[in-house]
C-alpha atoms as a PDB file:
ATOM      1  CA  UNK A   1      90.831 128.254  56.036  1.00  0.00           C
ATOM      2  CA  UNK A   2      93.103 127.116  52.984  1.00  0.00           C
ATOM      3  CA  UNK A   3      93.371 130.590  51.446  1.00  0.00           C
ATOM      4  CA  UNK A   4      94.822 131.989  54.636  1.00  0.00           C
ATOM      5  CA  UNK A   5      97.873 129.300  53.338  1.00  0.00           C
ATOM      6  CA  UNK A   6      98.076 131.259  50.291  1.00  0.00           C
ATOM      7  CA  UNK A   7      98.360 134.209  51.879  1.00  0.00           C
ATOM      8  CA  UNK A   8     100.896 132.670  53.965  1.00  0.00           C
ATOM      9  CA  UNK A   9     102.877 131.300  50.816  1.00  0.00           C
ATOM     10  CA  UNK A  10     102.717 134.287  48.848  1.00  0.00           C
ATOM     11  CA  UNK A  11     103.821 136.587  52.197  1.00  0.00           C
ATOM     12  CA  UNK A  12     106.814 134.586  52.678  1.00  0.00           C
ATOM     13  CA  UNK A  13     107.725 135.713  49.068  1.00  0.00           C
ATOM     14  CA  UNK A  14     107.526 139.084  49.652  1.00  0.00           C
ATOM     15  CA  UNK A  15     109.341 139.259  52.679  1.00  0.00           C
ATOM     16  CA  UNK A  16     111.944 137.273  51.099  1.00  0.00           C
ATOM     17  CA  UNK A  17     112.440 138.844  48.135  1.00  0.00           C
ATOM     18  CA  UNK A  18     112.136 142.319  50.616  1.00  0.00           C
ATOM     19  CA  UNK A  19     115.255 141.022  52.440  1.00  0.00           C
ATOM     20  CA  UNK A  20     116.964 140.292  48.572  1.00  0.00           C
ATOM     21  CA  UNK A  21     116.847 143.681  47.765  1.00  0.00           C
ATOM     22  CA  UNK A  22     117.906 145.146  50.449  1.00  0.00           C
ATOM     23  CA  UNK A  23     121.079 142.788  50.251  1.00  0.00           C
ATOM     24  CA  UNK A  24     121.589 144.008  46.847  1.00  0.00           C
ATOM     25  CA  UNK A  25     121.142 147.512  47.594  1.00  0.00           C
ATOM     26  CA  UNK A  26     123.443 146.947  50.172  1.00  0.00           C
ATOM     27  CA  UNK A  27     126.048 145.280  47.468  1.00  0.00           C
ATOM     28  CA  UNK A  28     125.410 148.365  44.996  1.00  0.00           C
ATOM     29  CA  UNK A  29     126.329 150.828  47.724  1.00  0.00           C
ATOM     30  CA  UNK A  30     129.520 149.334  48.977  1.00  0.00           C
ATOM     31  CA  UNK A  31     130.647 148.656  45.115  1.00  0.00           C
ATOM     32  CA  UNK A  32     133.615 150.865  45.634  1.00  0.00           C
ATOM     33  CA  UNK A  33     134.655 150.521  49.591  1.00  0.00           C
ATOM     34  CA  UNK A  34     138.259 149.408  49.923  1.00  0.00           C
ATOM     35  CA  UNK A  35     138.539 149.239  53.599  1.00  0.00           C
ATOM     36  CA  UNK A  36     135.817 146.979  55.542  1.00  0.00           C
ATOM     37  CA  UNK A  37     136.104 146.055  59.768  1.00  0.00           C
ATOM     38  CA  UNK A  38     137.856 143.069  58.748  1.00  0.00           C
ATOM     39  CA  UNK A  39     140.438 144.920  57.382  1.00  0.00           C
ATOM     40  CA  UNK A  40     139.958 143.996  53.269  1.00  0.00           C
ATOM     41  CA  UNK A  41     137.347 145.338  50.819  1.00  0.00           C
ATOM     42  CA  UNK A  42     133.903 145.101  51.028  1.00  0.00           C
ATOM     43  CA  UNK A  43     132.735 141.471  49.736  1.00  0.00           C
ATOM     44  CA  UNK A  44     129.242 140.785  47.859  1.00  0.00           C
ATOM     45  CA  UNK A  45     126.692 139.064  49.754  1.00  0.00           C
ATOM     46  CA  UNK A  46     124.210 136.616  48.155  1.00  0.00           C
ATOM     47  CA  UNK A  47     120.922 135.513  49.258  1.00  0.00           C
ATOM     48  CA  UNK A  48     119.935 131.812  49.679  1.00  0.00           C
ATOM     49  CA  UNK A  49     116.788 130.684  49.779  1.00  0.00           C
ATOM     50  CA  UNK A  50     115.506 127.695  51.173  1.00  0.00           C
ATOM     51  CA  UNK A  51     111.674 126.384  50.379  1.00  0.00           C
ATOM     52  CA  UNK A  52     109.983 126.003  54.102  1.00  0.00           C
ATOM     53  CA  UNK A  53     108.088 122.708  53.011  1.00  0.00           C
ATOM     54  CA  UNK A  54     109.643 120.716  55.920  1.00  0.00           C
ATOM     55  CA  UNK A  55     108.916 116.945  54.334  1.00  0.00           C
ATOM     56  CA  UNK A  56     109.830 114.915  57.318  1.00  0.00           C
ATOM     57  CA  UNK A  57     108.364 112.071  57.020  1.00  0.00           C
ATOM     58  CA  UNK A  58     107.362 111.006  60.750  1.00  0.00           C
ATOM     59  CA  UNK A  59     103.582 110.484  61.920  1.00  0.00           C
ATOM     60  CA  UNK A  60     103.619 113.936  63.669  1.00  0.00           C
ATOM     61  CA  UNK A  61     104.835 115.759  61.360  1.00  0.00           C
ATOM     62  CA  UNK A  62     102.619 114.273  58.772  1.00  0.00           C
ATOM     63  CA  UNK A  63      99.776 114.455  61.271  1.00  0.00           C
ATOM     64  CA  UNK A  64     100.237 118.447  62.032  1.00  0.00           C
ATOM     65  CA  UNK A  65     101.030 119.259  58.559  1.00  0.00           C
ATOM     66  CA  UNK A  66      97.133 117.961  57.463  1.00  0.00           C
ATOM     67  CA  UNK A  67      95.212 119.366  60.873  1.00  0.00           C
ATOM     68  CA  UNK A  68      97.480 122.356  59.312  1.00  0.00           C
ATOM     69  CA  UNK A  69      96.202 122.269  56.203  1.00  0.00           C
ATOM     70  CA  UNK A  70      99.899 122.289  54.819  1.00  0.00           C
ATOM     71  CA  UNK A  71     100.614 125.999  56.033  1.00  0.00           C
ATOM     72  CA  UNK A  72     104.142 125.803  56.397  1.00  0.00           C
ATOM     73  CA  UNK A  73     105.107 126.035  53.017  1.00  0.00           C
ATOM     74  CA  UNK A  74     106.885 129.219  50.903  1.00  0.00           C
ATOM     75  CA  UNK A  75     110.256 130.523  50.866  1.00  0.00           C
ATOM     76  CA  UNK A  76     112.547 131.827  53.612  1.00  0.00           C
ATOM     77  CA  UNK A  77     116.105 132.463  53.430  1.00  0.00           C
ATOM     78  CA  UNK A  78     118.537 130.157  54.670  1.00  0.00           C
ATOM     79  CA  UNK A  79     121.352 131.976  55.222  1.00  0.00           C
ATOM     80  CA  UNK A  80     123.211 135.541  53.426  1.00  0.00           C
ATOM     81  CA  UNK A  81     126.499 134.298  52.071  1.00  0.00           C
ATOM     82  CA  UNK A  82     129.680 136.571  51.081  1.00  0.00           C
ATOM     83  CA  UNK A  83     130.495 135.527  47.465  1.00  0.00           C
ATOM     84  CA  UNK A  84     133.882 134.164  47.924  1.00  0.00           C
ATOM     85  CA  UNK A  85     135.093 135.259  43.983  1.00  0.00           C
ATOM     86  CA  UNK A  86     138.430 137.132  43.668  1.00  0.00           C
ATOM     87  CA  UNK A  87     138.472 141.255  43.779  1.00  0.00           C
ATOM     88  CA  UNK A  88     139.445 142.661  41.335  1.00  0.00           C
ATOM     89  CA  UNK A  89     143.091 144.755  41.098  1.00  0.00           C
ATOM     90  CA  UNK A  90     142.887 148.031  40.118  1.00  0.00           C
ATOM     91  CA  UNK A  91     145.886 150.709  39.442  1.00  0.00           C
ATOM     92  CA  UNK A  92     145.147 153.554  41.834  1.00  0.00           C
ATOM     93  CA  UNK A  93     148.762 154.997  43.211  1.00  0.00           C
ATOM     94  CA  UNK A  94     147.016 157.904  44.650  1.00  0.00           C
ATOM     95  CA  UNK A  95     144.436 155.363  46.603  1.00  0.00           C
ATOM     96  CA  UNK A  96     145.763 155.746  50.074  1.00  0.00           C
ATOM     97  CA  UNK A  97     144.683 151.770  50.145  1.00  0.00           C
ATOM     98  CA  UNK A  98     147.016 150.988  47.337  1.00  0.00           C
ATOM     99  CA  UNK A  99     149.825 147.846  47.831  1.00  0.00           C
ATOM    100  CA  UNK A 100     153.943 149.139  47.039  1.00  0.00           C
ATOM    101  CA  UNK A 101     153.078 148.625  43.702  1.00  0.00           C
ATOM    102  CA  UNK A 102     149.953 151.331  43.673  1.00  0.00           C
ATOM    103  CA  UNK A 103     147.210 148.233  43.300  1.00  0.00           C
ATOM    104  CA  UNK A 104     144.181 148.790  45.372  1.00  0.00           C
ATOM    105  CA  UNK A 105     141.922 145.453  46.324  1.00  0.00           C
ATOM    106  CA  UNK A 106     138.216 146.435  44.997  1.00  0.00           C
ATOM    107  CA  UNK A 107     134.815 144.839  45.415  1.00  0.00           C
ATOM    108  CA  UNK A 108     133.667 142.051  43.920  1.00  0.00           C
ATOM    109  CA  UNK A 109     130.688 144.042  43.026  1.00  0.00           C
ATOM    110  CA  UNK A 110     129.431 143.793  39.245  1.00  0.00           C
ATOM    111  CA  UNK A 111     127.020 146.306  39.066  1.00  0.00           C
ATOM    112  CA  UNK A 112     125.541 145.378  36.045  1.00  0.00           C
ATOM    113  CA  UNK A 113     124.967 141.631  37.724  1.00  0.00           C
ATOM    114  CA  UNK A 114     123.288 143.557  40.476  1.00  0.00           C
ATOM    115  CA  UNK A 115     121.086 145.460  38.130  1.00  0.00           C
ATOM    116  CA  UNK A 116     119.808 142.391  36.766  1.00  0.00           C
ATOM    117  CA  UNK A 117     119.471 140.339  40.220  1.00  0.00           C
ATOM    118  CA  UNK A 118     117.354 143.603  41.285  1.00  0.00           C
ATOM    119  CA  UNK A 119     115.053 143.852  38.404  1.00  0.00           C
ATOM    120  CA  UNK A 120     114.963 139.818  38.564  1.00  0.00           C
ATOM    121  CA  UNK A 121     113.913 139.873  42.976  1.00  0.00           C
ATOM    122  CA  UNK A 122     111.767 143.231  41.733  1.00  0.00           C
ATOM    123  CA  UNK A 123     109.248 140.913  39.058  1.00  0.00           C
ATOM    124  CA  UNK A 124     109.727 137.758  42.134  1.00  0.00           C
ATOM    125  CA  UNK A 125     107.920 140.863  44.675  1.00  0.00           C
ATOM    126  CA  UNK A 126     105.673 142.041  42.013  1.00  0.00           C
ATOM    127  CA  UNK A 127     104.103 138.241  41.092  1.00  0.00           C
ATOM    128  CA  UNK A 128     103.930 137.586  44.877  1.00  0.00           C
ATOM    129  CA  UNK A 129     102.112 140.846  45.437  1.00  0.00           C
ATOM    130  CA  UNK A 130      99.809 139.501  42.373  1.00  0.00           C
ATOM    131  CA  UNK A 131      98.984 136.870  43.928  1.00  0.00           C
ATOM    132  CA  UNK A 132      98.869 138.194  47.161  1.00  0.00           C
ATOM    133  CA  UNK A 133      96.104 140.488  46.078  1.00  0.00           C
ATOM    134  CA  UNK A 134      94.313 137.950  43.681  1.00  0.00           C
ATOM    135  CA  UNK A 135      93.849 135.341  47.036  1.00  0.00           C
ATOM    136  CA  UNK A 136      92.334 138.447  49.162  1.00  0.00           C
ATOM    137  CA  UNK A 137      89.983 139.237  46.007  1.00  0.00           C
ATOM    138  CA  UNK A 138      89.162 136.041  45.838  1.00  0.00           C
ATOM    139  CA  UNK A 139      88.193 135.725  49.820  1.00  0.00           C
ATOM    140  CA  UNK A 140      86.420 139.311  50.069  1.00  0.00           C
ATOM    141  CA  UNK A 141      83.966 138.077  47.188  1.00  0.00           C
ATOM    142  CA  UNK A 142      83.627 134.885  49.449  1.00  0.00           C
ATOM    143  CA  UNK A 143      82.694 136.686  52.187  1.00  0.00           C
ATOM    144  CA  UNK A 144      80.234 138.961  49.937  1.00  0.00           C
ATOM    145  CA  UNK A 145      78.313 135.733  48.999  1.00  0.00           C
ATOM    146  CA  UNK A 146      78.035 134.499  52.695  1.00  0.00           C
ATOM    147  CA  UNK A 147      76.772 138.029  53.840  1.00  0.00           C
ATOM    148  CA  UNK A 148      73.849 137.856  51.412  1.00  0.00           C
END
């Protein structure tokens, strides 16, 4: 049934932008944590998405992707980066992390950059949910017709 695809689509937005915030939340939490396993401060991981429309172009993939119906399309995520951007240097003698010169290595966490990526991923979850909910509307009045 097509609408199952829409489902399908609009699921693999929510669970994508579910994994986005916890990344972020995970980003806003270690903003300040100078001293990681590997031995540095904590670095800011990023999200990439990658659209699961898989446009290969031989017969059998062609051929599945219409007995399909085209279900393998939405969003997953690729891979979770670190964000390879300089920390910042701040003037801390009393950090017991501080350099000879009483410099300590922080994050590069912005939280104001992760404020707006979270209320960005939160309105991506909230227009998948939408439409989510509009495509199961849509079938249980389908089904309602059918029944009578």
């Amino acid at each position: 049934m097509a609408f199952l695809n829409s489902l399908n689509i609009s699921g693999s937005g929510l669970t994508a932008s579910r994994l986005r915030m916890d990344v972020i939340s995970e980003n806003i939490a270690n903003a300040t944590t100078t001293r990681t396993e590997d031995g540095g401060p904590y670095r800011r991981k990023v999200v990439v998405y990658e659209s699961m429309d898989n446009s290969s172009s031989s017969f059998s993939s062609i051929y599945r992707k219409k007995l399909d119906n085209n279900s393998d399309r939405g969003v997953r995520v690729a891979e979770i980066a670190e964000d390879q951007s300089e920390f910042q240097s701040v003037y801390d003698p009393t950090n017991p992390d501080a350099d000879e010169s009483g410099y300590v290595q922080m994050p590069n966490v912005d939280l104001v950059e992760e404020t707006v990526d979270m209320m960005a991923v939160s309105r991506a979850y909230d227009a998948n949910l939408t439409a989510f909910n509009a495509m199961k509307s849509m079938a249980e009045k389908a089904l309602q017709i059918q029944g009578e």
